[in-house]
C-alpha atoms as a PDB file:
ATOM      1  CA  UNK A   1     197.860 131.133 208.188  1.00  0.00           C
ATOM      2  CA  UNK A   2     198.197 134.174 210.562  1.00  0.00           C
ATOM      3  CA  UNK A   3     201.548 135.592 211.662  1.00  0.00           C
ATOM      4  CA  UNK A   4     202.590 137.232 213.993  1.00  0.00           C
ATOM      5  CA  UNK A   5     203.088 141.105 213.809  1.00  0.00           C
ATOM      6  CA  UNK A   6     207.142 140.440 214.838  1.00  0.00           C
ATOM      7  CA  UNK A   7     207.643 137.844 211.842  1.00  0.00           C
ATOM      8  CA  UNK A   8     205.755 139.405 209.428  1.00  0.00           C
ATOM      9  CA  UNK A   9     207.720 143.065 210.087  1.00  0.00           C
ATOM     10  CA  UNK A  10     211.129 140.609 210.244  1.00  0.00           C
ATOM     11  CA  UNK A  11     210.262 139.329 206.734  1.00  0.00           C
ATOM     12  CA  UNK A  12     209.295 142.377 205.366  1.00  0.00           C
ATOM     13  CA  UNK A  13     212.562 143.689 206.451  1.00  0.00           C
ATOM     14  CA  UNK A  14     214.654 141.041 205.129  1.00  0.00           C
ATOM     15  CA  UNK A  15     212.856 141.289 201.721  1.00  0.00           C
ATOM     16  CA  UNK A  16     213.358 145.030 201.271  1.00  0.00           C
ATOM     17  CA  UNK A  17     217.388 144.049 202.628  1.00  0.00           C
ATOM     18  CA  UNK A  18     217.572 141.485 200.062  1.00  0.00           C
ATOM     19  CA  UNK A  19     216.127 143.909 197.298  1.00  0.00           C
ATOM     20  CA  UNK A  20     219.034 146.368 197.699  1.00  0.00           C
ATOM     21  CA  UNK A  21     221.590 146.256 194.478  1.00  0.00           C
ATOM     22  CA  UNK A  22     224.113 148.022 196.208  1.00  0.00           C
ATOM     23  CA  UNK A  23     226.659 147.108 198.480  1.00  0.00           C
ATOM     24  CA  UNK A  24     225.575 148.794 201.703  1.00  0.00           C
ATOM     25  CA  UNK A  25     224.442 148.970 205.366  1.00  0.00           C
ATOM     26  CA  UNK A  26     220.115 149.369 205.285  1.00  0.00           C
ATOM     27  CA  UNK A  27     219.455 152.001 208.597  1.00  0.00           C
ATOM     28  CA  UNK A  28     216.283 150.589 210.698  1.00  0.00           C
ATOM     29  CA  UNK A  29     214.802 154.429 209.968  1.00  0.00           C
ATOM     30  CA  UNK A  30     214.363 153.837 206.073  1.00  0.00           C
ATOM     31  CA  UNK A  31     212.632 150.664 206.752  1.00  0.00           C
ATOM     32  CA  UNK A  32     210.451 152.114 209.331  1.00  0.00           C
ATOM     33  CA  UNK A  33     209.285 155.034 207.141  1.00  0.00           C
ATOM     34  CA  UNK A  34     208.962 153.241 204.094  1.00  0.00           C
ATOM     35  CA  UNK A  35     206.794 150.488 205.643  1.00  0.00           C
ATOM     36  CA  UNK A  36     205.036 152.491 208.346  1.00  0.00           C
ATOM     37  CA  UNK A  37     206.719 150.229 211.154  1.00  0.00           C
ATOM     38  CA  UNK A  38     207.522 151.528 214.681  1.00  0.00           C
ATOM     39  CA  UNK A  39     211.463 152.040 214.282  1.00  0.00           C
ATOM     40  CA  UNK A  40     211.988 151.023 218.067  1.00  0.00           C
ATOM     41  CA  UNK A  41     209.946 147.630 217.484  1.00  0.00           C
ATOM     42  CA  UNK A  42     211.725 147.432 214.009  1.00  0.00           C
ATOM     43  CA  UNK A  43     215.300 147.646 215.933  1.00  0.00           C
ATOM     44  CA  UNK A  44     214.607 144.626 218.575  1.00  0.00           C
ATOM     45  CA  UNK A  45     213.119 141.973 215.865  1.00  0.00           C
ATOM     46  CA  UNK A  46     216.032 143.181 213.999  1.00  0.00           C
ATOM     47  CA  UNK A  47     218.425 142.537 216.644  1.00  0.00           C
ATOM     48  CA  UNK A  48     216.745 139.220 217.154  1.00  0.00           C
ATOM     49  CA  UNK A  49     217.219 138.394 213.709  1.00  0.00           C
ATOM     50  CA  UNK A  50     221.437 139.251 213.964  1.00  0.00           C
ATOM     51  CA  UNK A  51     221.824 137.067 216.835  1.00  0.00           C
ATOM     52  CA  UNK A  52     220.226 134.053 215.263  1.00  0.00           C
ATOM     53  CA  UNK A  53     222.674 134.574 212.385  1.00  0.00           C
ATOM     54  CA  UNK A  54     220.557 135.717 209.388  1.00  0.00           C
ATOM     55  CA  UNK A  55     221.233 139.880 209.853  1.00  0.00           C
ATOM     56  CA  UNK A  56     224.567 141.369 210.223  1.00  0.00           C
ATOM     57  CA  UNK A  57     224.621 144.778 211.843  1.00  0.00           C
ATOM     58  CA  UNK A  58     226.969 147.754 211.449  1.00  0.00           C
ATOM     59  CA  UNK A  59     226.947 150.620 214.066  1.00  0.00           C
ATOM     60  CA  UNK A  60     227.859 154.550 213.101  1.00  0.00           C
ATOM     61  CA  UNK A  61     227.100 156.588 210.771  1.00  0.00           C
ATOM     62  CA  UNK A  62     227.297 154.403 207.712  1.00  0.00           C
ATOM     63  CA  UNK A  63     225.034 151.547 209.613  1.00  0.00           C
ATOM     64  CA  UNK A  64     222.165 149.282 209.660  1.00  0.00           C
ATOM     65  CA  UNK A  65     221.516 145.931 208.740  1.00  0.00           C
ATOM     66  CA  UNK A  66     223.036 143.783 205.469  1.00  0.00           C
ATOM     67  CA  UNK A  67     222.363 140.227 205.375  1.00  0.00           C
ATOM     68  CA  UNK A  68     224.537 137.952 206.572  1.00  0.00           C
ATOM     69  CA  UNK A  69     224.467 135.452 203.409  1.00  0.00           C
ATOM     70  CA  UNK A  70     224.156 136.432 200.088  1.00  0.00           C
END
């Protein structure tokens, strides 16, 4: 089965959210870097994925993305 780039970079990103053992706020940037995906790409599938409810988001300093179940 062949995915898209958008859903496979959206589940990638949820994975490596989900894989965090601490309490915190994942910025788009480490994601990017660590999985060699275009941070402004990264930020809109992202932001697709908060307003259908599975991503929350956090702006400022301390942000990114958490999941929004546990």
């Amino acid at each position: 089965m062949n995915l898209s780039k958008s859903v496979t970079y959206g589940m990638v990103a949820m994975g490596y959210i989900a894989k965090q053992t601490d309490v915190r706020c994942v910025p788009s940037e480490e994601i990017a870097k660590k999985f060699d995906i275009p941070n402004e790409y990264l930020v809109k599938i992202m932001s697709q994925l908060v307003r259908a409810g599975l991503l929350r988001s956090k702006r400022g300093p301390q942000g990114g993305f958490s999941l929004a179940k546990p």
